[in-house]
Protein backbone atom coordinates (compact mmCIF):
# COMPACT_ATOMS: atom_id res chain seq x y z
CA UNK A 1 -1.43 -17.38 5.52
CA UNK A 2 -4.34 -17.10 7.44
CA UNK A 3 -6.46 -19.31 9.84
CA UNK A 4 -10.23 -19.68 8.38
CA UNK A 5 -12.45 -22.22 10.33
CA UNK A 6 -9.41 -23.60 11.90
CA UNK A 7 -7.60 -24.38 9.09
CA UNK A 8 -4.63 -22.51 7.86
CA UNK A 9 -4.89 -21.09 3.88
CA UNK A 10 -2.60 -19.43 1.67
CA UNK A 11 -4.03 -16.06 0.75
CA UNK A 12 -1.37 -15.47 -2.12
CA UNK A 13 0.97 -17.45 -4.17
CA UNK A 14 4.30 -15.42 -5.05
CA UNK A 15 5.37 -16.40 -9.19
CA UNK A 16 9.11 -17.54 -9.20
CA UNK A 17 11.31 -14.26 -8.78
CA UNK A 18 8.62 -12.12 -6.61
CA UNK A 19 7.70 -11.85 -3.21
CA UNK A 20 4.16 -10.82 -1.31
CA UNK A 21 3.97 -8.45 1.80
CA UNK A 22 0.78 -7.98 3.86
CA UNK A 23 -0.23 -4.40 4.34
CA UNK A 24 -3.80 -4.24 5.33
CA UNK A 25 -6.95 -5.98 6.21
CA UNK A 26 -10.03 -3.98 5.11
CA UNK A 27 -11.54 -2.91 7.80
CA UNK A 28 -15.36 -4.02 7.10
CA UNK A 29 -14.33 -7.00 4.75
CA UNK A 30 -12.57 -9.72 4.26
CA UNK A 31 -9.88 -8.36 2.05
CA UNK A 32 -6.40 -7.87 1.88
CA UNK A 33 -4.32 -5.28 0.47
CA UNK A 34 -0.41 -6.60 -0.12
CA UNK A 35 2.57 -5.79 -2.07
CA UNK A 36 3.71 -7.65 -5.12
CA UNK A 37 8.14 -7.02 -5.31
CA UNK A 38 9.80 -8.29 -8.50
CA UNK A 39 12.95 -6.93 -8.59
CA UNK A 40 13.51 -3.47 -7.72
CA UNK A 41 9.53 -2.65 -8.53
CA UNK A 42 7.05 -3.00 -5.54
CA UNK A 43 3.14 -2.63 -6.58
CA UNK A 44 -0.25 -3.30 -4.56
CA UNK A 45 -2.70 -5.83 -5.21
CA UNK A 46 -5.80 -6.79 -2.96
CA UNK A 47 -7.29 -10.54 -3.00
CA UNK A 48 -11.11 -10.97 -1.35
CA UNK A 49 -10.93 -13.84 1.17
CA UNK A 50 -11.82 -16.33 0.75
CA UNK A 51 -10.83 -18.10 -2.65
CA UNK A 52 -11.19 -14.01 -4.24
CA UNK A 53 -8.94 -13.69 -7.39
CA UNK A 54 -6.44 -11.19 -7.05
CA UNK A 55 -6.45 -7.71 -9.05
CA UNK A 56 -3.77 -5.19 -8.70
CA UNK A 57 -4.81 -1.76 -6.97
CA UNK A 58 -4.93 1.00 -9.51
CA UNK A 59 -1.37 1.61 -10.92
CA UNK A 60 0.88 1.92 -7.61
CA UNK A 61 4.37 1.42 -8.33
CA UNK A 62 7.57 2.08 -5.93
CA UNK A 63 10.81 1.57 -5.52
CA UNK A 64 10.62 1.19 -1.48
CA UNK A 65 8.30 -0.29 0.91
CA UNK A 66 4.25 0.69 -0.04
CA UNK A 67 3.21 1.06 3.26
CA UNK A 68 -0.35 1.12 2.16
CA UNK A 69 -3.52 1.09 5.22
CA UNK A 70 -7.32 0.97 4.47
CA UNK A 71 -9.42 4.02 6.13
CA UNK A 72 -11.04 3.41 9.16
CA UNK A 73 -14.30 3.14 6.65
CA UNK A 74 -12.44 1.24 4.12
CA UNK A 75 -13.97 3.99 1.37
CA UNK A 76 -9.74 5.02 1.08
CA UNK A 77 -6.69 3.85 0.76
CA UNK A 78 -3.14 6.15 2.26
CA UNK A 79 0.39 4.96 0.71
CA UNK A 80 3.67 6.13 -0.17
CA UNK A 81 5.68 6.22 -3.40
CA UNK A 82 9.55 6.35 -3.84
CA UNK A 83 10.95 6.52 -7.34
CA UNK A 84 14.28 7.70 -8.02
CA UNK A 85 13.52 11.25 -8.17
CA UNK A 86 10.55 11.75 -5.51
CA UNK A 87 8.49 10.70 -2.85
CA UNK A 88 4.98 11.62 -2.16
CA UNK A 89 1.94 10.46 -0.45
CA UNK A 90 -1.43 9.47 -2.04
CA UNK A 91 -4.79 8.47 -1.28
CA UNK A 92 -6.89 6.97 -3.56
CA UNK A 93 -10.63 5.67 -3.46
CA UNK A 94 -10.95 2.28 -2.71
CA UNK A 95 -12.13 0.30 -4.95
CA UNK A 96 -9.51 1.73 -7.31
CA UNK A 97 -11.68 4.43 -10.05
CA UNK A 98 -8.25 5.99 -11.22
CA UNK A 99 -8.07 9.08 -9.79
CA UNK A 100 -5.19 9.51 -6.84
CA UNK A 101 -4.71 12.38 -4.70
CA UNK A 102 -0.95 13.77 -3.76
CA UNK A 103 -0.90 15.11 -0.03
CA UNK A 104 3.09 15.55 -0.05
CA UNK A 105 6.23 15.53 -2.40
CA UNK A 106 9.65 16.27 -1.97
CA UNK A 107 12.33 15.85 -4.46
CA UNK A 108 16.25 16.41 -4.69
CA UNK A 109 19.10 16.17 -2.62
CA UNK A 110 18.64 16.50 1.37
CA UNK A 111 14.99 17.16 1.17
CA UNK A 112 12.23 16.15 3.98
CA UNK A 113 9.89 13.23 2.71
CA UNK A 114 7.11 11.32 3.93
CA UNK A 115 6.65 8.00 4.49
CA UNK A 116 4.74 5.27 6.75
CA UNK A 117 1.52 7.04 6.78
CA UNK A 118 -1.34 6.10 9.06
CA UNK A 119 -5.00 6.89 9.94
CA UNK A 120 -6.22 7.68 12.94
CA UNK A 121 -8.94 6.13 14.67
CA UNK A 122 -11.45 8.70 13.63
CA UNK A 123 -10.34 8.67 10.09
CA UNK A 124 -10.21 12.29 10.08
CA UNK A 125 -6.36 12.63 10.26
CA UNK A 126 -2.82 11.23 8.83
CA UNK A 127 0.02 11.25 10.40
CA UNK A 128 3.22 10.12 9.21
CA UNK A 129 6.79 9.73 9.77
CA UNK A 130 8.88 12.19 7.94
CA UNK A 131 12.18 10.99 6.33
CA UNK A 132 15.69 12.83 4.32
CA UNK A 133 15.56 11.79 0.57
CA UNK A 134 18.87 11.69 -0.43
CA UNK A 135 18.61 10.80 -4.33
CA UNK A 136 21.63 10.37 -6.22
């Protein structure tokens, strides 16, 4: 929900079964990036507001929160994947063309992941919090 000319709107409508999570304005538009969870499958869509439709982003799929932030230019997008044998980090182009870059993966027992990554002001810089991956 948001407040647009002082009237509160519903930015997304979850189906039956599904939830919606805000993850992150764009920083020189009005649009917002947020997570789609049916079941144990979380994946990001953006809607343009107002009255945009709404497209999923590329083909993100997790099993654990997105945490997915626009670039301080809005040209990118950071966000995390956890499946049940790895975690990594990506950043892909926004709009979505396709192509994804991997900035870190762990897999197996005990090993260090990343996760809840963040821009800095500057853009020029991630930073993230790093996390044990214990897969079973």
């Amino acid at each position: 929900m948001t407040t647009l000319g002082g009237a509160t709107t519903r930015l997304t409508t979850a189906a039956k079964g599904e939830s919606h999570s805000p993850e992150s304005w764009h920083p020189k538009a009005e649009i917002l990036m947020y997570s789609v969870t049916k079941g144990s499958d979380i994946s990001l869509w953006t809607v343009a507001i107002p009255g945009g439709q709404a497209v999923p982003f590329g083909d993100v799929h997790s099993s654990r929160p997105i945490g997915a932030h626009f670039h301080p230019h809005g040209r990118w997008v950071v966000y995390t994947t956890d499946l049940p044998d790895s975690s990594a980090i990506y950043v892909q182009p926004y709009p979505a063309t396709g192509n994804k870059y991997q900035l870190a993966i762990k897999g197996g027992r005990g090993d260090i992941a990343a996760h809840k990554p963040l821009w800095s002001r500057d853009g020029k810089e991630l930073f993230y919090v790093p996390r044990v991956l214990e897969f079973e």
